[in-house]
Protein backbone atom coordinates (compact mmCIF):
# COMPACT_ATOMS: atom_id res chain seq x y z
CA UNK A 1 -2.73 -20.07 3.51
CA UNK A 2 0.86 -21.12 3.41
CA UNK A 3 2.25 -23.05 6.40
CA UNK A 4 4.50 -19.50 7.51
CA UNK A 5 2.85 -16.19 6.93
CA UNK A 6 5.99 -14.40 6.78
CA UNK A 7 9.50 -15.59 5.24
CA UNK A 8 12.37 -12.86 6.44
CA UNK A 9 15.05 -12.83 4.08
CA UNK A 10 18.21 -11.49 5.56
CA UNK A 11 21.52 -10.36 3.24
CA UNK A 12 24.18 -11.98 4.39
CA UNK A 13 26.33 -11.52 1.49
CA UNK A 14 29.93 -11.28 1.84
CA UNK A 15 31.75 -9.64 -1.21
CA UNK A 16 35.01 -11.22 -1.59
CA UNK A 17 36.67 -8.11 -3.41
CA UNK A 18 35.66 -5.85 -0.56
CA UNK A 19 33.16 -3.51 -2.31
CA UNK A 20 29.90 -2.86 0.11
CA UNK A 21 27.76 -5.63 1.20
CA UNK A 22 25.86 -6.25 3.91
CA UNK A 23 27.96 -8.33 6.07
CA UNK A 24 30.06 -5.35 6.67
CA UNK A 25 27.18 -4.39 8.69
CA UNK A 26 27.08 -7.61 10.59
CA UNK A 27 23.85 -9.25 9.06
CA UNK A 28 24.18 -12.50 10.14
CA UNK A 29 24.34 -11.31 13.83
CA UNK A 30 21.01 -9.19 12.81
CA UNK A 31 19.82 -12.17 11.57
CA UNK A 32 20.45 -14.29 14.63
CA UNK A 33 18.94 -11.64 16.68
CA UNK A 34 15.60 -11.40 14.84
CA UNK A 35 15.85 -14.83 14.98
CA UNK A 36 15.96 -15.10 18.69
CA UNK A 37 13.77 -12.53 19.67
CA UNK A 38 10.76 -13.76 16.99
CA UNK A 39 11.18 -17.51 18.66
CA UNK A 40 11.10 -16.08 22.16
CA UNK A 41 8.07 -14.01 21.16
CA UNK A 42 6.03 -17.32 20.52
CA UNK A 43 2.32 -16.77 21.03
CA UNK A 44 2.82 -13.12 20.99
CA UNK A 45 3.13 -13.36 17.41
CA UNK A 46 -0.23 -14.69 15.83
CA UNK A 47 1.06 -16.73 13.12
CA UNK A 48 4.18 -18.91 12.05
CA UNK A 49 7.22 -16.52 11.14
CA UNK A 50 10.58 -18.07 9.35
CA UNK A 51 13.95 -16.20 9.24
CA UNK A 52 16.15 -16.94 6.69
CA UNK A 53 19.43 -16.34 5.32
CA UNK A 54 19.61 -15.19 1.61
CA UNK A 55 22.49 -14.27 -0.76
CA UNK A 56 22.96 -11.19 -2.37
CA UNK A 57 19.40 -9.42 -2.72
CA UNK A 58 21.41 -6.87 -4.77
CA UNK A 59 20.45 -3.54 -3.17
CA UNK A 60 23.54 -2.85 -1.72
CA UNK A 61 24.03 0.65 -1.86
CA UNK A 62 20.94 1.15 0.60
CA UNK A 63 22.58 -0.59 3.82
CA UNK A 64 21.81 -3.89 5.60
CA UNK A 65 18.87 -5.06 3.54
CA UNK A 66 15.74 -7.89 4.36
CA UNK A 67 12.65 -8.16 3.03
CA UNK A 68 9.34 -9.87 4.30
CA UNK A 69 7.20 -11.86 2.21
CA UNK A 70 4.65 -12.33 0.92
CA UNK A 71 4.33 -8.26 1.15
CA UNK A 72 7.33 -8.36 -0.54
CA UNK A 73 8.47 -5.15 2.03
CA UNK A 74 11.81 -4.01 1.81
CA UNK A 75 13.98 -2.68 4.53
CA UNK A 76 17.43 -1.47 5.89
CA UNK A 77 18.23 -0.90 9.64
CA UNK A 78 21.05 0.11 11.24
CA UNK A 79 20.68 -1.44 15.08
CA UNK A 80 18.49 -3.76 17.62
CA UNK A 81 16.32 -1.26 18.08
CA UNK A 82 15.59 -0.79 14.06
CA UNK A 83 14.82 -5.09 13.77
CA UNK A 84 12.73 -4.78 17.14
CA UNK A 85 10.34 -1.96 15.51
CA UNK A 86 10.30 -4.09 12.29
CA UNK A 87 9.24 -7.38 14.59
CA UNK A 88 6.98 -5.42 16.47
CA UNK A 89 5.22 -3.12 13.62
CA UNK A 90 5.16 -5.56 11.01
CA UNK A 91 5.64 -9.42 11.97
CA UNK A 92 2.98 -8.54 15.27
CA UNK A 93 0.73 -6.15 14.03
CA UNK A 94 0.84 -6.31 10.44
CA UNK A 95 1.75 -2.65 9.81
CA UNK A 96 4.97 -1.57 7.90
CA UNK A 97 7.10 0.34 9.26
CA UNK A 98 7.87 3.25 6.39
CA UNK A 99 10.77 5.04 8.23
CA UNK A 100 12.63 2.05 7.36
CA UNK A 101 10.99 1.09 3.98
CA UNK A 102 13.53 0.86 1.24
């Protein structure tokens, strides 16, 4: 097994000519936030998670976009309390969360 099990890719593309990306939807704060939360949930989660930053992931017209490998599960969210289900459904208890799916 690989040293994380998951790798969280956040968009955090910025489009320079103003057409829709995700930053417009503050990703890297989402990012951050995830971030925070999954190191402050240590043991609570049962297995090494890493969030990362990624460039375009070309999906913009769906909203703020990540996806979790190696499920390779895509999702949008629009708040907290969207990234806390995600963390809590799918990082913790290995279940994904399909109101969100992409």
């Amino acid at each position: 097994m690989s040293y994380y099990r998951h790798h969280v890719f956040f968009c955090t593309n910025l489009r320079d000519d103003g057409s829709p990306c995700c930053q417009q939807y503050d990703a890297q704060e989402a990012r951050d936030y995830v971030k925070q939360r999954v190191k402050a949930l240590g043991p609570a989660i049962p297995h090494k998670v890493r969030i990362n930053n990624a460039g375009c992931l070309d999906r913009c017209a769906e909203g703020p976009t990540i996806v979790i490998y190696p499920e390779a599960v895509w999702y949008t969210y629009v708040d907290h309390a969207d990234l806390d289900e995600i963390i809590d459904e799918h990082l913790v208890n290995g279940r994904v969360v399909e109101r969100l799916r992409i």
